[in-house]
N, C-alpha and C. Protein backbone atom coordinates (compact mmCIF):
# COMPACT_ATOMS: atom_id res chain seq x y z
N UNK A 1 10.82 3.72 -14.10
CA UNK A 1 10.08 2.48 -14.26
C UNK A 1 8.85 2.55 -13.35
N UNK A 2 8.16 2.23 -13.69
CA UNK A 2 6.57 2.27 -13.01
C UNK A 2 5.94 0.69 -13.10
N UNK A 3 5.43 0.45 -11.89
CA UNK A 3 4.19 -0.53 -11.78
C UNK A 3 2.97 0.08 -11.70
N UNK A 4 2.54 0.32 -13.25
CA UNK A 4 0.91 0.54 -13.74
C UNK A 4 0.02 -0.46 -13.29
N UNK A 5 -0.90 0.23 -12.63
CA UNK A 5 -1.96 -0.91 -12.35
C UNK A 5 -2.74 -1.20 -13.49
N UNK A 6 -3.00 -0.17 -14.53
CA UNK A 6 -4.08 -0.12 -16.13
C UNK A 6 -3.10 -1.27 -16.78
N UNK A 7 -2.01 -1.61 -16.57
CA UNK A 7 -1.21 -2.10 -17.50
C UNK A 7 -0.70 -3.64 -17.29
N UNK A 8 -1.22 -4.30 -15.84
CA UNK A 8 -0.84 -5.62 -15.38
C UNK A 8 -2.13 -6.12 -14.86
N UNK A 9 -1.87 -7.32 -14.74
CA UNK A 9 -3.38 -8.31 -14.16
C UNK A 9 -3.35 -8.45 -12.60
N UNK A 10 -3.73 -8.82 -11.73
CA UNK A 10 -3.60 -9.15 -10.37
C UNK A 10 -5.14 -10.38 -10.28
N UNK A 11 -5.02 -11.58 -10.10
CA UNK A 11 -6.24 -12.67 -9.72
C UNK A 11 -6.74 -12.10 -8.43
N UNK A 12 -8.25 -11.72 -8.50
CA UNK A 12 -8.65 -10.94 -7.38
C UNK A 12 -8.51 -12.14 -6.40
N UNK A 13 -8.50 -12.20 -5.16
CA UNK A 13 -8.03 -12.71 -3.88
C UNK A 13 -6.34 -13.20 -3.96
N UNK A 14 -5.50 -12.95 -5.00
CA UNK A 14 -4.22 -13.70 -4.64
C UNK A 14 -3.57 -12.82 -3.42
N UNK A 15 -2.59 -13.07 -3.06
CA UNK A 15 -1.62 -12.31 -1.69
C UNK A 15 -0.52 -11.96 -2.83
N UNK A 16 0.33 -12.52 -3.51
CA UNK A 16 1.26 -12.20 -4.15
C UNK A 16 1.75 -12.79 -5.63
N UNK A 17 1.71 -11.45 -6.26
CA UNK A 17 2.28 -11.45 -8.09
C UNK A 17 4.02 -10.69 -8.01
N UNK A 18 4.43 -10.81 -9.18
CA UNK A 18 5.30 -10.48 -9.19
C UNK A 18 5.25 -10.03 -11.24
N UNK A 19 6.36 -8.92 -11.17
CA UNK A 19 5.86 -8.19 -12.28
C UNK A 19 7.21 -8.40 -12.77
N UNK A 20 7.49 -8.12 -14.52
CA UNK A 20 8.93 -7.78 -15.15
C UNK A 20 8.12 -6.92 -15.91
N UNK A 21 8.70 -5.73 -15.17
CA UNK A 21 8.25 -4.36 -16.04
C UNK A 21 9.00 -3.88 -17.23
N UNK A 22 10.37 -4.49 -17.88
CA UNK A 22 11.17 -4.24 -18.40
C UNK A 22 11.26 -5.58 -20.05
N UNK A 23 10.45 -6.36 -19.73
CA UNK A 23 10.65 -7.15 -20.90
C UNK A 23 12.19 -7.94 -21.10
N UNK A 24 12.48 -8.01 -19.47
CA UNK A 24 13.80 -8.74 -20.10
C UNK A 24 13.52 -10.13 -19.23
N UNK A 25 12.88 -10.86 -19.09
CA UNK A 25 12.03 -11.92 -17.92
C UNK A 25 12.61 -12.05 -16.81
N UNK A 26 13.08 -11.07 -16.57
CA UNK A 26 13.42 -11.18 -15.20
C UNK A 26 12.43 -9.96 -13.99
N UNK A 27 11.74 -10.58 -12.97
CA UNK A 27 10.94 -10.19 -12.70
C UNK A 27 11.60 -8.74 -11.97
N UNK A 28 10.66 -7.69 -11.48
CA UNK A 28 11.35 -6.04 -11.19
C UNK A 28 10.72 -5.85 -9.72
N UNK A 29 9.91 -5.99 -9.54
CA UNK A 29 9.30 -6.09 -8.46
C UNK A 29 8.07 -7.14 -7.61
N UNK A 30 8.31 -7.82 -6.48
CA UNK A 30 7.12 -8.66 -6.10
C UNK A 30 6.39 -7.80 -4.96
N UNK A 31 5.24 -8.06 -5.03
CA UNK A 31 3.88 -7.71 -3.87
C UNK A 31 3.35 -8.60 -3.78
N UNK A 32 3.68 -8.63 -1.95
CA UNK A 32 2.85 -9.53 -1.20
C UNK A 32 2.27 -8.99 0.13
N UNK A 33 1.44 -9.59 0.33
CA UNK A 33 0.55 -9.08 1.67
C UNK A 33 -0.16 -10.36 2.37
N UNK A 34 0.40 -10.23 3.58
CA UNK A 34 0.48 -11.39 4.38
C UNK A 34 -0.39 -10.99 5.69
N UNK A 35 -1.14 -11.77 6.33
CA UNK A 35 -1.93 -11.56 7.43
C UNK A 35 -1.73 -12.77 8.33
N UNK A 36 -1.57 -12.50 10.05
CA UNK A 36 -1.60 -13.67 10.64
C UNK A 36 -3.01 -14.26 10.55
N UNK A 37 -3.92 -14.02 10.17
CA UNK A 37 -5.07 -14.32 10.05
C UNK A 37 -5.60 -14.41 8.62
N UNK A 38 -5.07 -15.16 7.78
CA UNK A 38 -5.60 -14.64 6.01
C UNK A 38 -6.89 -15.01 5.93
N UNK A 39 -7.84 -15.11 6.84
CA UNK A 39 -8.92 -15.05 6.40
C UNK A 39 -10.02 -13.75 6.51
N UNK A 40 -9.06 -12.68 6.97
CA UNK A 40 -9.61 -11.41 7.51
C UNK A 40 -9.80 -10.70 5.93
N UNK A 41 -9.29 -11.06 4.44
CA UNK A 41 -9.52 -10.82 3.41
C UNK A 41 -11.28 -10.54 2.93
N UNK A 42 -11.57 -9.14 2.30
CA UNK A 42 -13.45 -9.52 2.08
C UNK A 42 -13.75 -8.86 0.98
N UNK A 43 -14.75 -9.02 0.45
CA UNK A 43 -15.16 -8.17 -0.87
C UNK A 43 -15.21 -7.17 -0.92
N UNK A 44 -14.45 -5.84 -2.12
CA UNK A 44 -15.11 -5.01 -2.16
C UNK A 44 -16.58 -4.43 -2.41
N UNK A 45 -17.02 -3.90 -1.51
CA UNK A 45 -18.67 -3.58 -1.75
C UNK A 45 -19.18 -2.89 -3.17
N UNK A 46 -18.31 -2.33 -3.47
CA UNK A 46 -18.43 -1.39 -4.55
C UNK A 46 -18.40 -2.36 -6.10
N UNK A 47 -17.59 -3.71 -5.72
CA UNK A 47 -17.70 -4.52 -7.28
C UNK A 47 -18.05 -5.89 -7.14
N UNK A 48 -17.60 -6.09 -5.56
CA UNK A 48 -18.45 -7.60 -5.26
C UNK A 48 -16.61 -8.32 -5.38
N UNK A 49 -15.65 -7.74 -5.76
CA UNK A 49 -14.55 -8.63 -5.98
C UNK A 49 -13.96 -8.52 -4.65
N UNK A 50 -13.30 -10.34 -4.68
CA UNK A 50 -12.75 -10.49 -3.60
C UNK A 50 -11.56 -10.01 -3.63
N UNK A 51 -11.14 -8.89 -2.72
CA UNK A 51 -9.52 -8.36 -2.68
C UNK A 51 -8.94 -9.17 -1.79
N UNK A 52 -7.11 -8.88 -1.68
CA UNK A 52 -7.19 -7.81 -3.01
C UNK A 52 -7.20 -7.85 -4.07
N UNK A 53 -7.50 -6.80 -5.12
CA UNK A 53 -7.98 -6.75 -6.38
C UNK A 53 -7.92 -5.80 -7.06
N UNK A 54 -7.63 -5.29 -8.54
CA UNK A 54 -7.69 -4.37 -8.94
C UNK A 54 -8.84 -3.60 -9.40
N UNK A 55 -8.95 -2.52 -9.30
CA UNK A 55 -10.38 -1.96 -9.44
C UNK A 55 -9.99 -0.51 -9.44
N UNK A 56 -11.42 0.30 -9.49
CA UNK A 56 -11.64 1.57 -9.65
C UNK A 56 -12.62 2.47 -8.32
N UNK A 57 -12.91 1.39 -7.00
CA UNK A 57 -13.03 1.73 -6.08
C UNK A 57 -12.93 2.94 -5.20
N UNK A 58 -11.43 2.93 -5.29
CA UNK A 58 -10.84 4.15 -4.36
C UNK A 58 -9.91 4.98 -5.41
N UNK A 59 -10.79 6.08 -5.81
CA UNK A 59 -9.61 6.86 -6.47
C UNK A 59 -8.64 8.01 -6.26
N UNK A 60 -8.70 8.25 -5.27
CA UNK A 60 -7.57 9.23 -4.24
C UNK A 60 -8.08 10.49 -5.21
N UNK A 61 -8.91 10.82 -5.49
CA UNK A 61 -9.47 12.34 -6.52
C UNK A 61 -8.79 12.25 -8.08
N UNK A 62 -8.15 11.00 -8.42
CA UNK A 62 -7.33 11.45 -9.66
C UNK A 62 -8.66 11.12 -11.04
N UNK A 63 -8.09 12.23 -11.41
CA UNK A 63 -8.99 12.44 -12.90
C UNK A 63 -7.80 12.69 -14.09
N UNK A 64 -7.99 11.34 -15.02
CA UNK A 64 -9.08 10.37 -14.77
C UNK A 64 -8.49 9.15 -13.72
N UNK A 65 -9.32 8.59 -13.79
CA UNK A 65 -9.76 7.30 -12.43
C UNK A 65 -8.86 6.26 -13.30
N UNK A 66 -8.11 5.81 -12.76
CA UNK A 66 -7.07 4.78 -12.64
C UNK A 66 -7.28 3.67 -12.16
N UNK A 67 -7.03 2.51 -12.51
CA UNK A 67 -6.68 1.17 -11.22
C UNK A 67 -5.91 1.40 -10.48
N UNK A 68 -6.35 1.24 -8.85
CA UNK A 68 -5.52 0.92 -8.08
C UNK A 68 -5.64 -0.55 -6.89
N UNK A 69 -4.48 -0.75 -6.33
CA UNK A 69 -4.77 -2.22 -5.73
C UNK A 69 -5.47 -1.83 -4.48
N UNK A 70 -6.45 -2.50 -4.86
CA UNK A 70 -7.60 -2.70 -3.47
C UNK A 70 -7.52 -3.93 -2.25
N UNK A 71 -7.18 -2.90 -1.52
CA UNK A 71 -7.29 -4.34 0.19
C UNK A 71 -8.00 -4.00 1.00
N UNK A 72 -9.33 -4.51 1.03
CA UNK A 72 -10.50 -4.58 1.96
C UNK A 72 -10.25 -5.97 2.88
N UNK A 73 -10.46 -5.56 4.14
CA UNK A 73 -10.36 -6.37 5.87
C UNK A 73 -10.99 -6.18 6.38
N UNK A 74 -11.52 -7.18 6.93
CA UNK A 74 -11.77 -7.37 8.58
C UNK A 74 -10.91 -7.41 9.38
N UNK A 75 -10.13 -6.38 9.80
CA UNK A 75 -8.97 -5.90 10.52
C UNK A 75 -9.29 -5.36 12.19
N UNK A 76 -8.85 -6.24 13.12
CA UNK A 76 -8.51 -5.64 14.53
C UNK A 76 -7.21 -6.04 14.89
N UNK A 77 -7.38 -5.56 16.25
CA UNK A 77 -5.75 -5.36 16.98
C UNK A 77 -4.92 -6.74 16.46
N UNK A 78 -5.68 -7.87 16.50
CA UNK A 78 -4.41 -9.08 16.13
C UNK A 78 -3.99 -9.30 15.05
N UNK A 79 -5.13 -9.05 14.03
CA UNK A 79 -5.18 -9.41 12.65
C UNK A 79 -5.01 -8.27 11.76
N UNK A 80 -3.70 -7.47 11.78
CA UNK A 80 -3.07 -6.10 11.04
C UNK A 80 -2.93 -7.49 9.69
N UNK A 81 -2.47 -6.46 8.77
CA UNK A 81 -1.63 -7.17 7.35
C UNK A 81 -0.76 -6.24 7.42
N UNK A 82 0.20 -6.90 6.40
CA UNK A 82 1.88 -6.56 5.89
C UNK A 82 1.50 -6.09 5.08
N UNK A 83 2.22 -5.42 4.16
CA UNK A 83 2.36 -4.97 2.36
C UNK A 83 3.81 -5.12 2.29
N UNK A 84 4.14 -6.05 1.09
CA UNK A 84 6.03 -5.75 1.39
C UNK A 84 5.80 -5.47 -0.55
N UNK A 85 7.00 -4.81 -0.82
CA UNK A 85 7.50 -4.96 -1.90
C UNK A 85 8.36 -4.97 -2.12
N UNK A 86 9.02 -6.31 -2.83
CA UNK A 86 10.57 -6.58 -3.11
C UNK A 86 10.50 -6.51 -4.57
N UNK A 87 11.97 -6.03 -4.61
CA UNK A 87 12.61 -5.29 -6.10
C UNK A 87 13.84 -6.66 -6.48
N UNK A 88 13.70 -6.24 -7.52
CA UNK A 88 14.27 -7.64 -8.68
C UNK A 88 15.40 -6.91 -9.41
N UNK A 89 15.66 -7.46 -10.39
CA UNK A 89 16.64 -6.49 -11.49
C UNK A 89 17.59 -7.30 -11.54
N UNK A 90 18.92 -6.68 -11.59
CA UNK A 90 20.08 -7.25 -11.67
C UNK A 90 21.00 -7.34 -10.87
N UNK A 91 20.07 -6.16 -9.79
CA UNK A 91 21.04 -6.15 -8.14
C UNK A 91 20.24 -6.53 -6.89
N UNK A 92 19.03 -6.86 -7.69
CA UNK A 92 17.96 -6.69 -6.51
C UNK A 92 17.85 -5.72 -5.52
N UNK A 93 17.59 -4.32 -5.95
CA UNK A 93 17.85 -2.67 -5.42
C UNK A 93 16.60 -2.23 -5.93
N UNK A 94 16.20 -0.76 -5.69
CA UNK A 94 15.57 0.09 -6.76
C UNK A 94 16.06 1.08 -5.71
N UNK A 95 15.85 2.66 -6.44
CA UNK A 95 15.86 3.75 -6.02
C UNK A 95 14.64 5.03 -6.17
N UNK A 96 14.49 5.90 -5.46
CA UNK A 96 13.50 6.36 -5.64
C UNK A 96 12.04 6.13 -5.88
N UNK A 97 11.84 4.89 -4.97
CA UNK A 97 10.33 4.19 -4.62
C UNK A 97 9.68 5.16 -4.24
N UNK A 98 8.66 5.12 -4.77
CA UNK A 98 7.25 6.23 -4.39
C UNK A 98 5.87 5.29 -4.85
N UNK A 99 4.83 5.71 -4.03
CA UNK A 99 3.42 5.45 -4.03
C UNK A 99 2.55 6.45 -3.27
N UNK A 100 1.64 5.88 -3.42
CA UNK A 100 0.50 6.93 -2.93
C UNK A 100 -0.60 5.93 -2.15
N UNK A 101 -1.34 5.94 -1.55
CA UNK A 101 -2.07 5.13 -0.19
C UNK A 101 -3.12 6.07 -0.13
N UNK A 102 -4.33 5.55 -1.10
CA UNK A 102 -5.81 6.15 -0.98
C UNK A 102 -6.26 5.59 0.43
N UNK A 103 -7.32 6.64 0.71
CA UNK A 103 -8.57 6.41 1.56
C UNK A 103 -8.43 5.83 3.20
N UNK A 104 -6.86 6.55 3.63
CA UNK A 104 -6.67 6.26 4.46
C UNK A 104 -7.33 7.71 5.76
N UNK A 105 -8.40 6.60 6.11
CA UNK A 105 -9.89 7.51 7.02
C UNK A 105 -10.22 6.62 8.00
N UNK A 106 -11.74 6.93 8.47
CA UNK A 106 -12.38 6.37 9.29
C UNK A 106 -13.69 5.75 8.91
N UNK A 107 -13.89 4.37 8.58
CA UNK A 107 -14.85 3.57 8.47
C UNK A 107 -15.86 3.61 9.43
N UNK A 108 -15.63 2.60 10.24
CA UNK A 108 -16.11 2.57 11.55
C UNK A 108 -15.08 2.95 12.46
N UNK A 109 -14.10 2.61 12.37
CA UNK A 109 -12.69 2.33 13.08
C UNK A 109 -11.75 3.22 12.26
N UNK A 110 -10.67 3.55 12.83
CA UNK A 110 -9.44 4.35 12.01
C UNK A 110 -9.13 3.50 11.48
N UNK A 111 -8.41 3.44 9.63
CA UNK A 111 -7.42 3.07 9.71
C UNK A 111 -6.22 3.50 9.79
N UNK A 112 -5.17 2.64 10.25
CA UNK A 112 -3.61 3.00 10.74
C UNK A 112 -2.57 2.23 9.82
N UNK A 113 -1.61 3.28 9.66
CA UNK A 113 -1.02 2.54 8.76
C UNK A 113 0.73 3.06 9.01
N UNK A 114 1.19 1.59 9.59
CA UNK A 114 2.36 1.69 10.89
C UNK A 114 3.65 1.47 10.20
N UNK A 115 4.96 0.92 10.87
CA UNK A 115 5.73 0.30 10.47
C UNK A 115 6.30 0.92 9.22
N UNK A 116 6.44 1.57 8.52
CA UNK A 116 6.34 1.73 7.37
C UNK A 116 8.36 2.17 7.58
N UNK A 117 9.06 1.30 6.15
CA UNK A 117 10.11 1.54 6.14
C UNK A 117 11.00 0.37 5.17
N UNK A 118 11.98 0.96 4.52
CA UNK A 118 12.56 0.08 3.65
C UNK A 118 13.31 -0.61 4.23
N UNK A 119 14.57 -1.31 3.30
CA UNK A 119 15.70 -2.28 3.82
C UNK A 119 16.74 -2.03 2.95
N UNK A 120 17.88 -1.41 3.26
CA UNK A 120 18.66 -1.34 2.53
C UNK A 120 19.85 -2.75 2.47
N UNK A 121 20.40 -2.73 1.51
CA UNK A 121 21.18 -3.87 0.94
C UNK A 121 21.97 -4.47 2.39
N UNK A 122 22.13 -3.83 3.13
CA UNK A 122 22.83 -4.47 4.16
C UNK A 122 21.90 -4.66 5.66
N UNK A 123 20.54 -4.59 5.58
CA UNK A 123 19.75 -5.04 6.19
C UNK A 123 19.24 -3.69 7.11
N UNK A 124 19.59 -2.73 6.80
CA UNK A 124 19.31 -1.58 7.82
C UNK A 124 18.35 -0.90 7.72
N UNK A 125 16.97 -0.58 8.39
CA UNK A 125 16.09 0.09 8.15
C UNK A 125 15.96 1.13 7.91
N UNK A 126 15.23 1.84 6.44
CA UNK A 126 15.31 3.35 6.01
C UNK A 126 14.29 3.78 6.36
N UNK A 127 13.85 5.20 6.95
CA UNK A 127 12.75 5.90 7.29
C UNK A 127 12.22 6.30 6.11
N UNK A 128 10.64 6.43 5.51
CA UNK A 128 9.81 6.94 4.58
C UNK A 128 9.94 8.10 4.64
N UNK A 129 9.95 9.42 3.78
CA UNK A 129 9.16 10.30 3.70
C UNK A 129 7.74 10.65 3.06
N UNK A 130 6.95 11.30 4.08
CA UNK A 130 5.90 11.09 4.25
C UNK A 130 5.03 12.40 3.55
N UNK A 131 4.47 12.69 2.08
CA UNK A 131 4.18 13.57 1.83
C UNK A 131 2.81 13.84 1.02
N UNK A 132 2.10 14.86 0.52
CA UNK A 132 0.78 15.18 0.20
C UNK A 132 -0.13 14.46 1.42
N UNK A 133 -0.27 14.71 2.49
CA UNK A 133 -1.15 13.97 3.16
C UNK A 133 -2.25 15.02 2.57
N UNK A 134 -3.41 13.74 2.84
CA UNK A 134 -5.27 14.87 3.06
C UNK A 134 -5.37 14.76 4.35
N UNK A 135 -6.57 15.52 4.46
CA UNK A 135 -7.27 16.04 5.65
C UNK A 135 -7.47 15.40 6.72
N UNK A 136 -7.64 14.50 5.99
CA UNK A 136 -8.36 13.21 7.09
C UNK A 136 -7.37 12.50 7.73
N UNK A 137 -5.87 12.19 7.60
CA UNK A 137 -5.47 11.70 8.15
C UNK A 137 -4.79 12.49 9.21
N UNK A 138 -4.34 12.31 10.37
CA UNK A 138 -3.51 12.76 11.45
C UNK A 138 -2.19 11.73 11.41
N UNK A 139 -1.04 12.71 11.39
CA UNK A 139 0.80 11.70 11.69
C UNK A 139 0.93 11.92 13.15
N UNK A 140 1.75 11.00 13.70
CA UNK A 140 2.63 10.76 14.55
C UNK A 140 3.80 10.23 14.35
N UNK A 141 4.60 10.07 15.50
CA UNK A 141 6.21 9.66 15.24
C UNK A 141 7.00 10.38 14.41
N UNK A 142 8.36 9.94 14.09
CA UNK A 142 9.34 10.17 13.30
C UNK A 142 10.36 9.04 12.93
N UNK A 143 10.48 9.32 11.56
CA UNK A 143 11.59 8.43 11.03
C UNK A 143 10.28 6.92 11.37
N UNK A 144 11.55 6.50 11.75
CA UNK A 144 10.65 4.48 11.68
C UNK A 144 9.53 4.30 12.66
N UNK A 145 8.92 5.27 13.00
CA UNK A 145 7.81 5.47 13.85
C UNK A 145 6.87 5.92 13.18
N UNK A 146 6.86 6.26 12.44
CA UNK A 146 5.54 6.97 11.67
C UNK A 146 4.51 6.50 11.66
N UNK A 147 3.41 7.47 11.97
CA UNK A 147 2.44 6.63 11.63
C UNK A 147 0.85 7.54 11.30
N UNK A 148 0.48 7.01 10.72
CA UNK A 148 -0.62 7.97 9.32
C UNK A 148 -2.35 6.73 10.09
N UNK A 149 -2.90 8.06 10.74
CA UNK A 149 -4.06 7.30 11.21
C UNK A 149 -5.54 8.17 10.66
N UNK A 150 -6.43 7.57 10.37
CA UNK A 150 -7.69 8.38 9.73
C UNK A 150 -8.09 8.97 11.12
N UNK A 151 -8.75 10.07 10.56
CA UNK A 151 -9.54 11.08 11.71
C UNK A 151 -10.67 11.39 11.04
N UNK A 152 -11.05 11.29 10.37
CA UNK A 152 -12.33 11.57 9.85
C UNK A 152 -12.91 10.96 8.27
N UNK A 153 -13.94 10.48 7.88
CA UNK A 153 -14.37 10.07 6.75
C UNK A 153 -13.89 10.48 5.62
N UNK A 154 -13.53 9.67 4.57
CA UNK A 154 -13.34 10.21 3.04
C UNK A 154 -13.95 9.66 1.82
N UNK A 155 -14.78 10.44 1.00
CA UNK A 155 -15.44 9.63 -0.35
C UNK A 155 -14.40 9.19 -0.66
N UNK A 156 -14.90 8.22 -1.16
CA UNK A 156 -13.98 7.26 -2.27
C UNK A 156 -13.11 7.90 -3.04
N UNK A 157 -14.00 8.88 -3.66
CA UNK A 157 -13.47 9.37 -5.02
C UNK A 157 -12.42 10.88 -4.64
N UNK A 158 -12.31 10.81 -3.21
CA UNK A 158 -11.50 11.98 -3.04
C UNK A 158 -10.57 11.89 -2.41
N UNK A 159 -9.12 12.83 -2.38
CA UNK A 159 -7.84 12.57 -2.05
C UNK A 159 -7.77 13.25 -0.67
N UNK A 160 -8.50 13.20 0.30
CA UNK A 160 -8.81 13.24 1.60
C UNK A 160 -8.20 12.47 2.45
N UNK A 161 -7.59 11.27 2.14
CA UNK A 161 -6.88 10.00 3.00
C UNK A 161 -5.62 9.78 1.82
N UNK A 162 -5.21 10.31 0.90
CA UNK A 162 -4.25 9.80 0.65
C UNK A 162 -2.85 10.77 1.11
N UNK A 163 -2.24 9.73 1.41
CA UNK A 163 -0.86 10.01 1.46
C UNK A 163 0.31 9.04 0.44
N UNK A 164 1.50 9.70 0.51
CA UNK A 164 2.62 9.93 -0.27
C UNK A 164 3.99 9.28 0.03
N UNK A 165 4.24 8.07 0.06
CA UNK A 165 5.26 7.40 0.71
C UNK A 165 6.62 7.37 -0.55
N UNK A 166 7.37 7.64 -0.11
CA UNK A 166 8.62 7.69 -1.04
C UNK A 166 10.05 7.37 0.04
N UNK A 167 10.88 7.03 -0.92
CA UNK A 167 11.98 6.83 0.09
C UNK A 167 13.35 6.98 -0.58
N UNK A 168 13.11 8.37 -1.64
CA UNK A 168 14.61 9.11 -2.63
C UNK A 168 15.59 8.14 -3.02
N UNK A 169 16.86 8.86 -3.10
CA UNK A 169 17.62 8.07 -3.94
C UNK A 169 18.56 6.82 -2.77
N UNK A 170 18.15 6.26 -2.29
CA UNK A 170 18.48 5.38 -0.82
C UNK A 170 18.07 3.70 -1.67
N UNK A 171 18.95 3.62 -1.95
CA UNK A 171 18.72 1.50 -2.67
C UNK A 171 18.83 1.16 -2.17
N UNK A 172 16.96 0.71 -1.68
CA UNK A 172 17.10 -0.69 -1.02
C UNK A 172 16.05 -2.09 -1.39
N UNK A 173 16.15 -3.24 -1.31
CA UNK A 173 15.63 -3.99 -1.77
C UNK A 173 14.10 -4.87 -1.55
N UNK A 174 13.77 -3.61 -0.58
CA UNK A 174 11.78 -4.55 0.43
C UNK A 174 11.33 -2.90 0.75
N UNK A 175 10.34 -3.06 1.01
CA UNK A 175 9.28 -1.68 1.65
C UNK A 175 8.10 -2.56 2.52
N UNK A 176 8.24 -2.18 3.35
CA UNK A 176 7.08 -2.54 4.28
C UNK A 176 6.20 -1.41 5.13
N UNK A 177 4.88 -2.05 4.87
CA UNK A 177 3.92 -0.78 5.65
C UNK A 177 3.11 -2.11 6.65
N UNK A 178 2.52 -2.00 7.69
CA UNK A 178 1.39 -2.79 8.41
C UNK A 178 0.23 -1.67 8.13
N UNK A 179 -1.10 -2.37 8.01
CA UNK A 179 -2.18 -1.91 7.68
C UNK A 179 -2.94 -2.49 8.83
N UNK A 180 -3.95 -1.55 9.58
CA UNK A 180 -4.53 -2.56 10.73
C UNK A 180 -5.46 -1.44 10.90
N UNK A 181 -6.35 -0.93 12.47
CA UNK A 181 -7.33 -0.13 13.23
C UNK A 181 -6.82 0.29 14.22
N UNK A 182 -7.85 1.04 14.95
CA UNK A 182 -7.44 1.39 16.26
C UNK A 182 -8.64 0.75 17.26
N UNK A 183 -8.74 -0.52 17.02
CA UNK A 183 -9.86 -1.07 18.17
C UNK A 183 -9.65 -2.30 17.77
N UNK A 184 -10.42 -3.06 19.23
CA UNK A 184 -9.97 -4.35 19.19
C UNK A 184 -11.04 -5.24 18.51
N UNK A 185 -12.20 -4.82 18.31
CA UNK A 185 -13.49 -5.56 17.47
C UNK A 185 -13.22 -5.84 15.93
N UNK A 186 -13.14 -6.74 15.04
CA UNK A 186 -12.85 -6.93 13.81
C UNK A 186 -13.92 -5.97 13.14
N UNK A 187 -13.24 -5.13 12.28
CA UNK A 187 -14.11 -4.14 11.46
C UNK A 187 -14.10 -4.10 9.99
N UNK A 188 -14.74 -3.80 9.37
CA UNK A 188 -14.25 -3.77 7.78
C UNK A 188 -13.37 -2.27 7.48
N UNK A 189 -12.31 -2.85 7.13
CA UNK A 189 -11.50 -0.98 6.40
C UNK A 189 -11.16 -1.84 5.17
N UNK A 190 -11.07 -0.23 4.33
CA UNK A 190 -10.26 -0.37 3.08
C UNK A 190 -9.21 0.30 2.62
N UNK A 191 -8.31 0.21 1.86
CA UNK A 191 -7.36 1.04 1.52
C UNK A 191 -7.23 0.79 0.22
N UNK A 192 -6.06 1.50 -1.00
CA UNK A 192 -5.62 0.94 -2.21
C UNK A 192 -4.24 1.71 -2.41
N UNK A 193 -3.56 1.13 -3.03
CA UNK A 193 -2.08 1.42 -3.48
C UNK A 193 -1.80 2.04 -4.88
N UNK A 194 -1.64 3.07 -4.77
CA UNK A 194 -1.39 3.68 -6.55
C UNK A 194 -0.27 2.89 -7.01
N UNK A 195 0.03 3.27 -8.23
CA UNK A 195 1.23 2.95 -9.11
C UNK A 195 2.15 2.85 -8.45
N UNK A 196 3.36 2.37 -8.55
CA UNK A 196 4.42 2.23 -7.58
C UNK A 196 5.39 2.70 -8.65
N UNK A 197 6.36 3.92 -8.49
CA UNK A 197 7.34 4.00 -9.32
C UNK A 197 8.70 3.32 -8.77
N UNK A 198 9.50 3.34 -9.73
CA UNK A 198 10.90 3.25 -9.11
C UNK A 198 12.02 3.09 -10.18
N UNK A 199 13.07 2.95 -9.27
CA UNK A 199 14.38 3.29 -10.79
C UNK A 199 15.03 1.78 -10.56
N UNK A 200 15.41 0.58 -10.80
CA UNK A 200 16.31 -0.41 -10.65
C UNK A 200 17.62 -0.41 -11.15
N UNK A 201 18.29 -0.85 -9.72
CA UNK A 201 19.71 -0.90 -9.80
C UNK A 201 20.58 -2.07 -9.55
């Protein structure tokens, strides 16, 4: 099961939709992205839309060029955002969650992209595996420490900042990443979220 971005709507500035990828109305997965500051939200430069939003912005090198979800900030040390995604179905589970995280570089500022880790059914935190990184980014930590920070610039259009978040056959029902910088001055970064696969259980 896949969340296609070519294939669903998103209202540019909302925080959170929720999808039924399956045609049975019961929804499969929700995305939301929450900021202690929601006004740190800003246009992409590239279409003028207020994210996040779907667009053709950041395409992590894929040919052809896809929608992916765009979140442009004014992001410093206080004002990180969340990304959560909760899974629906009939158990409220999925397995084998995977995405991909364009254009994670250096603007002015790094972006960093922390926290990152599921929830399994009984509340216990699962570590990501962390794979295809580009160039540009530098890891640290392990397991629920991880953390994927830009080191150097990336075109838009190239898979230089993306990395590969998955978390195998482990059912659990939320994914969370924090998205933020490495300085304390509010800066503009951007990022975008590929397709999100997954299996529901």
């Amino acid at each position: 099961m896949v969340l296609d971005w070519d294939s669903v709507t998103w209202t540019p500035g909302s925080l959170n939709n929720s999808y039924d990828l399956t045609g049975d109305a019961v929804n499969d997965i929700t995305v939301t992205i929450t900021s202690q500051n929601p006004g740190i939200f800003t246009n992409d430069p590239a279409t003028g839309m207020q994210t996040p939003a779907l667009n053709q912005s950041l395409t992590g090198g894929l040919i052809p060029v896809q929608n992916s979800l765009d979140i442009a900030a004014n992001l410093h040390t206080n004002s990180n955002l969340t990304v959560q995604l909760s899974f629906g179905g009939q158990y409220g589970l999925a397995t084998n969650v995977s995405f991909t995280i364009f254009d994670i570089d250096v603007t002015t500022n790094s972006d960093i992209i922390s926290n990152i880790y599921g929830v399994a059914a009984d509340g216990t935190h699962i570590a990501a595996t962390i794979t295809n990184l580009g160039s540009a980014i530098t890891t640290s930590g392990s397991l629920l420490t991880q953390k994927l920070t830009g080191n150097a610039s990336s075109a838009d259009n190239s898979g230089d900042g993306n990395a590969t978040i998955s978390f195998g056959g482990v059912a659990i029902t939320d994914v969370f990443f924090t998205f933020g910088n490495n300085a304390g001055a509010p800066r503009y970064q951007d990022i975008a979220a590929n397709d999100i696969t997954m299996h529901a259980e």
